[in-house]
Structures are given as structure tokens and as C-alpha cells.
Protein backbone atom coordinates (compact mmCIF):
# COMPACT_ATOMS: atom_id res chain seq x y z
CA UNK A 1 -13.57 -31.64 10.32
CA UNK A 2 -10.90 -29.31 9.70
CA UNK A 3 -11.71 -25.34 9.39
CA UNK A 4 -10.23 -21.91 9.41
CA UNK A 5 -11.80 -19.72 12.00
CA UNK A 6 -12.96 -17.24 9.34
CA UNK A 7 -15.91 -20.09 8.90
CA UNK A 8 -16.94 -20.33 12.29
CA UNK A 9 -20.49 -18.61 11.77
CA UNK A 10 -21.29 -21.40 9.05
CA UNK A 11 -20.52 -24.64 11.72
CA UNK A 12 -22.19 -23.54 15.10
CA UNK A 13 -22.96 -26.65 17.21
CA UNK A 14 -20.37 -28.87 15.36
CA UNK A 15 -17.34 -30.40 16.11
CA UNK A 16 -14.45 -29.01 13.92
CA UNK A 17 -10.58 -28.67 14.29
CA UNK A 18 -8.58 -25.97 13.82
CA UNK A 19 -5.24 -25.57 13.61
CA UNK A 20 -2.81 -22.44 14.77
CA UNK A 21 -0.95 -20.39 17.14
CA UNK A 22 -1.57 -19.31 21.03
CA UNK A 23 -1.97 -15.84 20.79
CA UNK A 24 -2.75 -15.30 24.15
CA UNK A 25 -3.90 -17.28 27.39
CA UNK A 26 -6.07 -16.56 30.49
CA UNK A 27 -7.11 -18.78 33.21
CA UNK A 28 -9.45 -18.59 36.73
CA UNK A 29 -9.07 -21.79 38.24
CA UNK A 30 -10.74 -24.75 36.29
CA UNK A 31 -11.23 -22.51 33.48
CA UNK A 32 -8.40 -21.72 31.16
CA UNK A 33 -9.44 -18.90 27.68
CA UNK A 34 -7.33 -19.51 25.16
CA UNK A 35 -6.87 -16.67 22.17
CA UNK A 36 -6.47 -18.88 19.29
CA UNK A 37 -4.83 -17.22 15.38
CA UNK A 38 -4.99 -19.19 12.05
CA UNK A 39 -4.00 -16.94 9.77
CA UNK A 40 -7.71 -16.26 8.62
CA UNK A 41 -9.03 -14.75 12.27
CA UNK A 42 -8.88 -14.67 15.83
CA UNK A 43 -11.25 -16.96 18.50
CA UNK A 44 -11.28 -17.62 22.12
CA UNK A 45 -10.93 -21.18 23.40
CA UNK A 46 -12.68 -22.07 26.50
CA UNK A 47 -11.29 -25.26 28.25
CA UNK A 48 -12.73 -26.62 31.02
CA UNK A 49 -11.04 -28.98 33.44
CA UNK A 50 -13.28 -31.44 34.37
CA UNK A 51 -14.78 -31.67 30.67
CA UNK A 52 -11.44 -32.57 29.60
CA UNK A 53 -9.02 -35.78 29.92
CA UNK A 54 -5.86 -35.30 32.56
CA UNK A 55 -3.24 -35.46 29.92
CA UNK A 56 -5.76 -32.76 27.54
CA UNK A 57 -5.72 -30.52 30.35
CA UNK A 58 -2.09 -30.83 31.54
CA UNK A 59 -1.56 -29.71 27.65
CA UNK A 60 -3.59 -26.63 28.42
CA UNK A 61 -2.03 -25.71 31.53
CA UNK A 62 1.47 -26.01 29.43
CA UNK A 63 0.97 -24.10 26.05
CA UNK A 64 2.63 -20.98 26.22
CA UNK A 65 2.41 -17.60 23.94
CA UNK A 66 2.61 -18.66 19.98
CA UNK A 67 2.94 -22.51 20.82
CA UNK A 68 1.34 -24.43 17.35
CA UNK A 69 -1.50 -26.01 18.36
CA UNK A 70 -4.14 -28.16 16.88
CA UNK A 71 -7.40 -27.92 19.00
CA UNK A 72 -10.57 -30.09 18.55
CA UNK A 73 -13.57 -28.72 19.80
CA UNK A 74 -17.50 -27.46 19.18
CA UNK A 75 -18.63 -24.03 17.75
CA UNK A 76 -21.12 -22.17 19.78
CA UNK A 77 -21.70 -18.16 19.70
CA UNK A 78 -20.50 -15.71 21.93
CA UNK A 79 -22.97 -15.28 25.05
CA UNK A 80 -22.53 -11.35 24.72
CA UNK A 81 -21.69 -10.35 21.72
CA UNK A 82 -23.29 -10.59 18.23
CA UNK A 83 -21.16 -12.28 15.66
CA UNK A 84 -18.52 -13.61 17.35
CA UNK A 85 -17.89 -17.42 18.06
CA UNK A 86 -15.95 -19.38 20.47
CA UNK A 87 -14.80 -23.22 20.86
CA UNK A 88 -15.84 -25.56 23.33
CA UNK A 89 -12.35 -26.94 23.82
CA UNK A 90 -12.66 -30.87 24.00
CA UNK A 91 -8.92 -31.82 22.66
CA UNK A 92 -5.81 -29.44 22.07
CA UNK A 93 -2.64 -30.88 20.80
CA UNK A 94 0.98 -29.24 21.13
CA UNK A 95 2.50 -29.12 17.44
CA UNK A 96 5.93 -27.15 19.34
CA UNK A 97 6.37 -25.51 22.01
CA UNK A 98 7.37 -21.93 22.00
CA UNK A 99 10.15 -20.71 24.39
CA UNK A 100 9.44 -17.51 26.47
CA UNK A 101 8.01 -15.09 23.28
CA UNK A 102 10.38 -11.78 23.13
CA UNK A 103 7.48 -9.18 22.75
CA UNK A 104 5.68 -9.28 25.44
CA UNK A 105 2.15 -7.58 26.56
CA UNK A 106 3.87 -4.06 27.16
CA UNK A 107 4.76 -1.10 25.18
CA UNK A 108 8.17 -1.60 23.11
CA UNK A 109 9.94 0.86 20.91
CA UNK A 110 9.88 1.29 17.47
CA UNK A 111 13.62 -0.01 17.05
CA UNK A 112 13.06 -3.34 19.15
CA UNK A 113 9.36 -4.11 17.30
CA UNK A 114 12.13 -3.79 13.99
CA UNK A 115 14.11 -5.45 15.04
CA UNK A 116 12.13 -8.18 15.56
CA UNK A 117 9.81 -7.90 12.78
CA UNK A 118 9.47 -11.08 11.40
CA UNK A 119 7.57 -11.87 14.76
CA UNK A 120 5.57 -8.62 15.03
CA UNK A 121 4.36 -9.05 11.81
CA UNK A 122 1.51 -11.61 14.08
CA UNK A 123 0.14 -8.75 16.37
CA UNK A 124 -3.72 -8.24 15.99
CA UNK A 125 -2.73 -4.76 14.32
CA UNK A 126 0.61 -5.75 12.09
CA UNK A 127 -2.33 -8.82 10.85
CA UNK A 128 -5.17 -5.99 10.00
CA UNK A 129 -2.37 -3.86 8.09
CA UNK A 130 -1.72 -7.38 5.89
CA UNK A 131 -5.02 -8.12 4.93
CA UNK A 132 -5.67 -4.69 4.43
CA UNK A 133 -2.81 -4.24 2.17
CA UNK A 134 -3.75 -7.48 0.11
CA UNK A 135 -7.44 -5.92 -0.27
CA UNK A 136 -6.18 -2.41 -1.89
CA UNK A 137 -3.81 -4.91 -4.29
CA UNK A 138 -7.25 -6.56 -4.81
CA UNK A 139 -8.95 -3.50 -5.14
CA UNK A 140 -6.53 -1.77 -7.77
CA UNK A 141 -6.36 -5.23 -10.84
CA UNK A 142 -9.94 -5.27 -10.17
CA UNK A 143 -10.27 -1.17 -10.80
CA UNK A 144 -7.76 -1.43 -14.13
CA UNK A 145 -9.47 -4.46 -15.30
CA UNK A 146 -12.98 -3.11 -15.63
CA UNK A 147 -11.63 0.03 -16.90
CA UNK A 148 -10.22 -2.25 -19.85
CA UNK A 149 -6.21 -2.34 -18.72
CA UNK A 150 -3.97 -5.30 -18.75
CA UNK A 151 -1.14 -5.98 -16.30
CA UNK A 152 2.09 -6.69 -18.28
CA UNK A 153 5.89 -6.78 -16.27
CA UNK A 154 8.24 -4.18 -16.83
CA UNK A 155 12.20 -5.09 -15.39
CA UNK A 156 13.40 -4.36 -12.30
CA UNK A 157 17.35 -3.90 -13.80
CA UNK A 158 16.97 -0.85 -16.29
CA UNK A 159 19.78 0.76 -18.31
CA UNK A 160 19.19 4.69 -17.82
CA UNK A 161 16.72 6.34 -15.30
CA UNK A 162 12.94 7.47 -16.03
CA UNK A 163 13.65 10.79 -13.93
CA UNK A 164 17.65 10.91 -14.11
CA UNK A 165 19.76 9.13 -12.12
CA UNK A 166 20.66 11.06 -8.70
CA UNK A 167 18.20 9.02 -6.83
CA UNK A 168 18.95 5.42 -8.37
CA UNK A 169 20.86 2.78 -6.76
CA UNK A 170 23.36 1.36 -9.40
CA UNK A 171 24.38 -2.14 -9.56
CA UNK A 172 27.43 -3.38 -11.91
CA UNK A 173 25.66 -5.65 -14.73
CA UNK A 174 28.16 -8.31 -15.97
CA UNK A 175 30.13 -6.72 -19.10
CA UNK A 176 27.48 -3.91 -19.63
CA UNK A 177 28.60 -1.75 -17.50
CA UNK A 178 26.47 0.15 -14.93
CA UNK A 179 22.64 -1.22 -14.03
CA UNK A 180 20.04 0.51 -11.69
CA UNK A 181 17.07 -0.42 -9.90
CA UNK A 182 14.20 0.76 -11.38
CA UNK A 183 12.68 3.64 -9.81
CA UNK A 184 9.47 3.43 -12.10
CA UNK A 185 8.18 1.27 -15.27
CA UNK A 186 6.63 3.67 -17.21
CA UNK A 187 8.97 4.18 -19.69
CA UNK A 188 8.28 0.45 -20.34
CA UNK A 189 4.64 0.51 -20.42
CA UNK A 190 4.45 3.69 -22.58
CA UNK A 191 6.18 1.41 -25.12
CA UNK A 192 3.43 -1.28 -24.92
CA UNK A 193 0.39 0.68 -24.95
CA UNK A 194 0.68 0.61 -28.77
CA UNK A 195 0.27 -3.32 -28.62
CA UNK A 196 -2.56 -3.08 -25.68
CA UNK A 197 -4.03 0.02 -25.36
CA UNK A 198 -3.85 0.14 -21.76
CA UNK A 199 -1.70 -1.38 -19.45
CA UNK A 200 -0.05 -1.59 -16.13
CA UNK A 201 2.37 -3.18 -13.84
CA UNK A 202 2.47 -3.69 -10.54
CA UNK A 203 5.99 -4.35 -8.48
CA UNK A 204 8.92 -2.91 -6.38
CA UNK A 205 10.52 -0.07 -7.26
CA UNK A 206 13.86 1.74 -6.01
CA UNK A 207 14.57 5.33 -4.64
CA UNK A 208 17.88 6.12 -3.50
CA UNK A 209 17.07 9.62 -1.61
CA UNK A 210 18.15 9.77 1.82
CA UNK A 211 14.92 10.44 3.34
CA UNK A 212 13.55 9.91 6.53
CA UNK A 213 10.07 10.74 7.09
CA UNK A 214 7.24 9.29 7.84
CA UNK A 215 6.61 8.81 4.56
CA UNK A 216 9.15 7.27 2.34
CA UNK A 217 11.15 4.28 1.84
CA UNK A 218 13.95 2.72 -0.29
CA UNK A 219 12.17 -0.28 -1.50
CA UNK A 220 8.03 0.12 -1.96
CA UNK A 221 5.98 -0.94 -4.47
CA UNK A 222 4.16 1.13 -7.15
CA UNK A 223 1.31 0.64 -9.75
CA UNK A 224 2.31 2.17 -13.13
CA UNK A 225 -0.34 2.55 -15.79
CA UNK A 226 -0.22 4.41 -19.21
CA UNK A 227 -3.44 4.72 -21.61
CA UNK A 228 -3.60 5.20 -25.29
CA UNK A 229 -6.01 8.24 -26.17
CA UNK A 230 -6.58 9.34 -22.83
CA UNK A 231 -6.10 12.66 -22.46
CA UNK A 232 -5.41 14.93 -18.97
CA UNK A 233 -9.17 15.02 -18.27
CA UNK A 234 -9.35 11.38 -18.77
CA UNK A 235 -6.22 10.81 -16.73
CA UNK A 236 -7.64 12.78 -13.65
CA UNK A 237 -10.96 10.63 -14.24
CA UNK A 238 -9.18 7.32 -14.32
CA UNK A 239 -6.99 8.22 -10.91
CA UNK A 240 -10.31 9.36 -8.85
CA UNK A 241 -12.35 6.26 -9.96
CA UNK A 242 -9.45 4.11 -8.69
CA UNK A 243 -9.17 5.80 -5.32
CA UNK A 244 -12.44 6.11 -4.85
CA UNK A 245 -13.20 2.32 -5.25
CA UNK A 246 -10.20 1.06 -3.37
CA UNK A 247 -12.27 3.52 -0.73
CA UNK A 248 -15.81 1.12 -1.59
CA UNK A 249 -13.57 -2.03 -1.42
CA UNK A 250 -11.93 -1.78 2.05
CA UNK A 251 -14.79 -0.70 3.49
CA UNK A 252 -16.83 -3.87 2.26
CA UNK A 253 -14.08 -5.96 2.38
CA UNK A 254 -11.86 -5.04 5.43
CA UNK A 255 -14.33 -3.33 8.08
CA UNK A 256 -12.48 -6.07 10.77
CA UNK A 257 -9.72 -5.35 9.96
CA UNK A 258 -10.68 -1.41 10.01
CA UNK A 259 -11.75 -1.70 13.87
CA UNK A 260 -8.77 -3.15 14.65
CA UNK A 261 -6.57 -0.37 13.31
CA UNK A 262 -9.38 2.07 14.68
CA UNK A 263 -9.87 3.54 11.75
CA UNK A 264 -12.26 6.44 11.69
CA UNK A 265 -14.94 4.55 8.57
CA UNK A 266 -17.30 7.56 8.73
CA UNK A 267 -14.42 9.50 7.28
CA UNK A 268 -13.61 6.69 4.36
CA UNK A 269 -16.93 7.28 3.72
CA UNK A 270 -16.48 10.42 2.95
CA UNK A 271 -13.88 10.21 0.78
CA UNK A 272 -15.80 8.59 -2.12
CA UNK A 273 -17.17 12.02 -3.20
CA UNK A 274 -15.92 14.21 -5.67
CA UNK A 275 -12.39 15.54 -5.23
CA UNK A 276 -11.62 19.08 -5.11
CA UNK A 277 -9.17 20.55 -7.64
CA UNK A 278 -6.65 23.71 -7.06
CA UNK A 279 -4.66 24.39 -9.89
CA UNK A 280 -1.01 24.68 -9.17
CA UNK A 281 -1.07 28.75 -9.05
CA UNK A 282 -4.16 28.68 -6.68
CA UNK A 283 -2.61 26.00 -4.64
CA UNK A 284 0.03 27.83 -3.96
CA UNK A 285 -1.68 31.19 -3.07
CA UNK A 286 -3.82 29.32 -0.93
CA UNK A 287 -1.38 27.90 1.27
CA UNK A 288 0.25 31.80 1.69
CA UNK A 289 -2.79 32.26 2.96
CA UNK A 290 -3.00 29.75 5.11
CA UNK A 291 0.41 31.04 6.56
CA UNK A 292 2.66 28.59 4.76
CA UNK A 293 6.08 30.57 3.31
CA UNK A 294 6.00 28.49 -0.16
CA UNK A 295 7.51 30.30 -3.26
CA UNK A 296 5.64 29.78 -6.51
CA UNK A 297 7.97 27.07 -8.34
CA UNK A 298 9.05 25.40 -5.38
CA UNK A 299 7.58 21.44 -4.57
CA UNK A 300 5.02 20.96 -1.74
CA UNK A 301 6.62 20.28 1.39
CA UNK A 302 4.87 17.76 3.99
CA UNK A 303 3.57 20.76 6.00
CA UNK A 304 1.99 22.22 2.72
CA UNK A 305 0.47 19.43 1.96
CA UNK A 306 -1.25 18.91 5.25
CA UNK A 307 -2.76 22.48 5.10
CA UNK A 308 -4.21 22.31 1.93
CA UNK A 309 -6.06 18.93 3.21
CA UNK A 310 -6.38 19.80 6.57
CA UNK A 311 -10.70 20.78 6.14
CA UNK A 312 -11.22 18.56 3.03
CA UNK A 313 -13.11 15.25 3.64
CA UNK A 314 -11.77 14.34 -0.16
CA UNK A 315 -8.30 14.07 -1.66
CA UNK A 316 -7.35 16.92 -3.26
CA UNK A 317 -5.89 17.35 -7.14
CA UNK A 318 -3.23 19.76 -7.97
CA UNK A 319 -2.86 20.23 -11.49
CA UNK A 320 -0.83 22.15 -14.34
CA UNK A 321 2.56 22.56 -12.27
CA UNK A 322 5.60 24.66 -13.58
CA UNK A 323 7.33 22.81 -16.50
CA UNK A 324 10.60 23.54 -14.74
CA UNK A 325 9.87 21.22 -11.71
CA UNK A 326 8.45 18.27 -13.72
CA UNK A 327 10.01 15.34 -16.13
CA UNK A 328 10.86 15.95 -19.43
CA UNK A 329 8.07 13.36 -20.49
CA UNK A 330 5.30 15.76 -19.54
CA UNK A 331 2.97 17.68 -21.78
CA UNK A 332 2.89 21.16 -22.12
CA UNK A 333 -0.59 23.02 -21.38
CA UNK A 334 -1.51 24.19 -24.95
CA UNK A 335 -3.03 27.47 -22.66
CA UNK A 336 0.33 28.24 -20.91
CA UNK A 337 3.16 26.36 -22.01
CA UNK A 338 5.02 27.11 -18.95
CA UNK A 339 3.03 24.54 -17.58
CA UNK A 340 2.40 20.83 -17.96
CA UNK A 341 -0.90 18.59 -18.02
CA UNK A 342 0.01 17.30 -14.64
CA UNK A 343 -1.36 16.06 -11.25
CA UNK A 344 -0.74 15.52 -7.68
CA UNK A 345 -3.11 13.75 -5.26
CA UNK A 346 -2.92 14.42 -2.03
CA UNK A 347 -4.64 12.66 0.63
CA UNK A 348 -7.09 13.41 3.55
CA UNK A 349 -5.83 13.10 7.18
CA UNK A 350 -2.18 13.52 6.49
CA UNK A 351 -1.83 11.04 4.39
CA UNK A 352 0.30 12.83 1.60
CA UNK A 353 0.84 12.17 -2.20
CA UNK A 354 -1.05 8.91 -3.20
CA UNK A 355 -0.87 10.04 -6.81
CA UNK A 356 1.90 11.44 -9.54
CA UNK A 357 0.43 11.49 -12.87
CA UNK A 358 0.20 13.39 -16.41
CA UNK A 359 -0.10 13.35 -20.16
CA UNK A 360 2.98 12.35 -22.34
CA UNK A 361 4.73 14.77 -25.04
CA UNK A 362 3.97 12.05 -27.87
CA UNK A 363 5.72 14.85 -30.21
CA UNK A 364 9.22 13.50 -31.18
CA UNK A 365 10.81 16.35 -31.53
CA UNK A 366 9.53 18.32 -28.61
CA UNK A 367 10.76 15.18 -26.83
CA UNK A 368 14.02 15.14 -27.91
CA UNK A 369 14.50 19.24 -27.05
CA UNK A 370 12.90 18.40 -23.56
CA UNK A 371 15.87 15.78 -23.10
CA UNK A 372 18.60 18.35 -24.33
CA UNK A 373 17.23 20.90 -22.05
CA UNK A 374 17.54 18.55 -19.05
CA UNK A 375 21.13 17.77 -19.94
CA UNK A 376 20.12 13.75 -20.54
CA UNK A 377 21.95 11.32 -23.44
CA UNK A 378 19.81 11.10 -26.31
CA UNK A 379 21.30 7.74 -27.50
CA UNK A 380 19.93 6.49 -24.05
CA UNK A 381 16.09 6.41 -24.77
CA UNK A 382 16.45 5.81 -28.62
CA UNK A 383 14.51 3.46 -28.10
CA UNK A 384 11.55 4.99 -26.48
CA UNK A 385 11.98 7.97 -28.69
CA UNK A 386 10.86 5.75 -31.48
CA UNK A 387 7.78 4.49 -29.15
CA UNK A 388 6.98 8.28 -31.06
CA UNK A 389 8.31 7.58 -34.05
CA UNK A 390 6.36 4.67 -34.88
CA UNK A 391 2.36 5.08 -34.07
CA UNK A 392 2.61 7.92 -31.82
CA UNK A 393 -1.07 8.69 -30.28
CA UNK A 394 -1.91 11.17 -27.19
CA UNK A 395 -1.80 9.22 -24.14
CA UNK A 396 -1.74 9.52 -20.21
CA UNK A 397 -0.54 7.76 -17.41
CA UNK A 398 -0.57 8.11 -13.41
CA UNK A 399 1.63 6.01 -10.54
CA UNK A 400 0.22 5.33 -7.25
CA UNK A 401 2.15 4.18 -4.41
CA UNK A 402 0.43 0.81 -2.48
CA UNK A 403 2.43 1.80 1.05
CA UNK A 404 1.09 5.32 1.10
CA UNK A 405 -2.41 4.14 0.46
CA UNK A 406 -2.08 1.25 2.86
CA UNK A 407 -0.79 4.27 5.04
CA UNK A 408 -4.38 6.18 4.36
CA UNK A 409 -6.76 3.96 4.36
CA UNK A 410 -5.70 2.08 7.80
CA UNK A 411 -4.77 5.62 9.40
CA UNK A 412 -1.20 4.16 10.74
CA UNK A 413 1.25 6.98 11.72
CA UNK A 414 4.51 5.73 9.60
CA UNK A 415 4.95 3.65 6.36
CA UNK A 416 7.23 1.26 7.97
CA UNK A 417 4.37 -0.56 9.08
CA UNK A 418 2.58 -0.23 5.98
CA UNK A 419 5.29 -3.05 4.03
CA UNK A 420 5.69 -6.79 5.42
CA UNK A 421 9.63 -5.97 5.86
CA UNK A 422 10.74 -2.18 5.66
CA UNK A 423 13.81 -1.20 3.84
CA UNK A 424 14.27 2.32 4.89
CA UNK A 425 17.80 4.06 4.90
CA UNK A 426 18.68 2.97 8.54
CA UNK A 427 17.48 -0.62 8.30
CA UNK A 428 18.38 -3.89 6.29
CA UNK A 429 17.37 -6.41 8.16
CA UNK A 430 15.60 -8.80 8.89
């Protein structure tokens, strides 16, 4: 009977087969303990020698480090620990072979573990960040789609930029002239909340900024969403439900995954409380008095955004920034105009800006003076211009970046870890 090692707690006492990789291999003698991975979870093999045939146990005496194997053998629970099952190894078949594995059980540099990616990527840890990304993915459809949003696709080519172009990587497009890599679908699903309501998509995006912290990459992947009717209350609503349950979903879901990476849990736990909110004006006269040199109208640097955190157990909102820092898309406070109906949310533990969101200008004309002022081509975004032409209704919409929540929730030190294959301004490959 063939099953992943994930099932092991419903087969104790039976015979089953399981098929995988040599993570890692012990032996004492007549005694070999073999660290089996299938993808779904770790076990130990025990094979004994004199339970096993001569040419079974030559085959255990052979394997070698992330060797394919298919082993045979009966479930029975750990003598120690709670909750944890080994196999009674009773047949183990050699699928290949593995030549000696280049990462071995010592510390390597960042640049080598890079370089050799596509075979980190099966570390106990690199496995936990995986499944823990594919749980927040989970965790955000599950999030829209309760809160009554549909995933449509918005294109990866675009003709003209969402925030202009000094951060877009162009690409010639046949006869048409110039293409670039989106950097954001919004202006795409602004367009088809008037057939939906609310929507979203969900895909790789581009920045071209030559960037190297901790915190950014070239290629990452971002879920946009726009809602008809919602205003900038609403919006702020929408984006701490969503955190808050991706919080409630990994730490149901992912809590082995969460020990692996160490992960402090008591804190998560924390985090699904209320968020506190500094407007952009108190924000910034907080961190002065926290020592930090920030000018009012100037962006939050990494530092900044690490003080403002640094004794909050929940994210923390920053609202109604300067209208001369922000798109041209944004909404004007009604009670200051020099200000927009926007947010920031920063993260807990260093974790940064999870967050960008606001309410749209749905006036037309205020639109199309917004675009003057910002220097951009009208005949560009005639066609979202008549998304307010045609139907125009408040609405709001928020991004949130997947790697920099991955980033949070497992408590890694740098994004690169945080994406199956990095694409960072230094690295291409593999």
C-alpha cells in the first residue's frame, strides 16, 4: 500500500510503501536510521540487519544523501516522542543513485546556497518556507472569496505604466513599439469592477529599481484587488481582515512548518488584534521623537519603519499621506486636500510594508488634472479615463505583496528565500 508520510498517524501497525529521497543517514553497527522526504513530510527509517535480506541490506549500506528510494516497511510510533512515526524498514529499493550531494551538513554562504538553489530548495527550512508560502496563497482566495471578490487575470505586457515608467523594464513588442512588464494590475481591475463588483488578481509583477535590501526584488508576486462602493474606511477594514486571517490560517495550517523556521507563534498570535493607526502627520512626529531625522513629506525609510513597529505586537496603519508623494489615482481627503485617502501597513518584527492601498479619484476631470500635473500622456489611459466616464462609482483598492508576508509570517531574515527562484538585481540564474 502506497502512502505519503503526511498519513503515517492514520496506518500504525501496517505495512505501507513510500516513495522519496534520502535526506539524511545514520548508522551504529547493525542499525542503520534513515531520514526519509516525500514531498508531504519527513520520517526516520530504522533498518535492521539481521531483519533484513543480504542484498536489502547491502542497498542500505549503499544509498547515499538524496538517492530516490522506494522503501517498504511497517508504521509504528515514535518510542519518545508524541506524534511522530517511524518505519520498520523491511525492503528499500534504489530508484538512482545520487553522486556525492554539493551542500553538505556545514554552514555555506549565501552566494553558494544561490547558486545552487534548485537543490536547496529541499532543506528542512527552504521546504517549511514552500508550504508556508502555498498556505498564505491559500489563505488570501479564501479571504477575497468570502468577502464576495472574484479573481480575474490582468496582462503581464502593458502599454504605459500604473505609477510612470522609471521603474519598468521595457521590452520591444513586435510593430507596437515599446512594451513593459507590469509593475501592478490595478489599472486593469479598476476597469472590471463595473462588471463584478469586486475583484482581484493574483501574479508576478515587475520593478526595475536597483535595490538591494533585504527587502525587495525584481520579479515577486502581488495580489491586486479593487472594490466598487468601498470607501477608505472600508478599504482599511478589508486589508486588516485579510492579514489578520492569513495570521488564523498559518497558524492552524502550518504550525510544522512554523517550528521548523522557529518562528516565535505566541507573537502571530498576537497579531490578530486590532491594528493601531498613526495618521501620516503623527507618524512622522512620532518617529522625531523616537530620534529618527525624517522630514514631513519625505517616504519612510527601512529604519523608520522599524521604529514605529518596534513595541507594537500589531501591524501598524499609516494613513492620509501628502498628495505630492502618492499616484495620481489617489483620492483627495475631502478634510485636507493636501492629502489622500491612503494607507501603508507596516509589519511587526521588521517585517516592513505588507500593504499599499487607497481610494480612487472616480472624478474624471480631477483625474485628468492629476495626470497633467504629473507630466503623464493623456491619450495613454483613455481608456481607463472612460472606466469614469461610463458608470463611475466610489471605490477602493489595496496590493499586498506574497514575498513580504511569506517574509513575516515565517520570520526569515531576507526575501530571497521567501520566492522558489529569486530574481534580484545581481542574480539570473538558475
Amino acid at each position: 500500500m502506497n502512502v505519503s508520510i503526511s498519513e503515517f498517524k492514520d496506518y500504525v501497525g501496517q505495512a505501507v510503501t513510500v516513495s522519496g529521497w534520502l535526506y539524511n543517514k545514520r548508522s551504529s553497527g547493525p542499525i542503520a536510521f534513515l531520514e526519509l522526504r516525500d514531498g508531504s513530510g519527513w520520517t526516520q527509517a530504522v533498518a535492521v540487519q539481521k531483519s533484513l535480506s543480504p542484498e536489502v541490506w547491502s542497498a542500505v549500506e549503499q544509498v547515499t544523501q538524496e538517492s530516490s528510494v522506494v522503501v517498504t516497511g511497517t508504521i509504528s510510533k515514535h518510542p519518545k516522542k508524541e506524534n511522530i512515526f517511524e518505519l520498520q524498514v523491511a525492503d528499500l529499493r534504489i530508484l538512482q543513485l545520487a553522486t556525492e550531494y554539493p551542500i553538505a551538513k556545514k554552514d555555506h554562504g549565501p552566494d553558494f546556497l544561490m547558486d545552487n538553489r534548485h537543490l536547496w530548495l529541499r532543506s528542512r527550512k527552504q521546504w517549511a518556507i514552500l508550504r508556508l508560502r502555498d498556505s498564505i496563497i491559500m489563505a488570501i482566495n479564501i479571504y477575497l472569496h468570502q468577502e464576495r471578490f472574484i479573481k480575474i487575470d490582468s496582462p503581464i505586457f502593458t502599454p504605459n505604466a500604473c505609477e510612470g515608467t522609471t521603474t519598468l523594464f521595457s521590452v520591444p513588442y513586435f510593430d507596437l513599439g515599446t512594451a513593459y512588464l507590469s509593475q501592478s494590475g490595478q489599472l486593469y481591475i479598476e476597469a472590471a469592477i463595473a462588471s463584478v463588483g469586486r475583484c482581484y488578481d493574483f501574479g508576478p509583477v515587475f520593478r526595475a529599481e536597483k535595490s538591494k535590501t533585504k527587502r525587495h526584488l525584481t520579479e515577486f508576486w502581488m495580489m491586486d484587488a479593487e472594490a466598487a462602493f468601498v470607501e477608505h474606511a472600508g478599504n482599511l477594514a478589508l486589508q486588516e481582515g485579510l492579514v489578520r486571517f492569513i495570521v488564523r490560517y498559518c497558524l492552524e495550517h502550518c504550525l510544522e512548518e512554523l517550528t521548523i523556521l522557529e518562528r516565535d507563534v505566541e507573537k502571530l498570535k498576537l497579531a490578530d488584534n486590532p491594528f493601531t493607526r498613526y495618521g501620516y502627520d503623527e507618524a512622522i512626529k512620532k518617529l522625531n521623537e523616537l530620534g529618527s531625522d525624517i522630514k514631513y513629506g519625505e517616504d519612510l525609510g527601512n529604519d523608520d519603519e522599524g521604529l514605529l513597529t518596534k513595541d507594537s505586537t500589531v501591524p501598524v496603519f499609516i494613513e492620509k499621506w501628502p498628495k505630492g508623494i502618492k499616484p495620481f489615482y489617489m483620492k483627495r481627503d475631502p478634510n485636507n486636500p493636501e492629502l489622500v485617502l491612503n494607507d501603508d501597513l507596516i509589519a511587526t518584527d521588521g517585517g516592513g510594508e505588507l500593504i499599499g492601498g487607497s481610494q480612487r479619484e472616480e472624478n474624471v476631470d480631477l483625474l485628468i488634472a492629476r495626470m497633467k500635473d504629473e507630466g503623464l500622456n493623456q491619450a495613454d489611459y483613455e481608456w481607463y479615463l472612460d472606466t469614469r466616464r461610463f458608470g463611475s462609482v466610489p471605490h477602493s483598492g489595496f496590493g499586498i505583496g506574497l514575498e513580504r508576508t511569506v517574509r513575516w509570517i515565517a520570520g526569515v531574515e531576507h526575501i530571497r528565500e521567501c520566492i522558489p527562484f529569486p530574481r534580484t538585481i545581481g542574480r539570473l540564474r538558475p
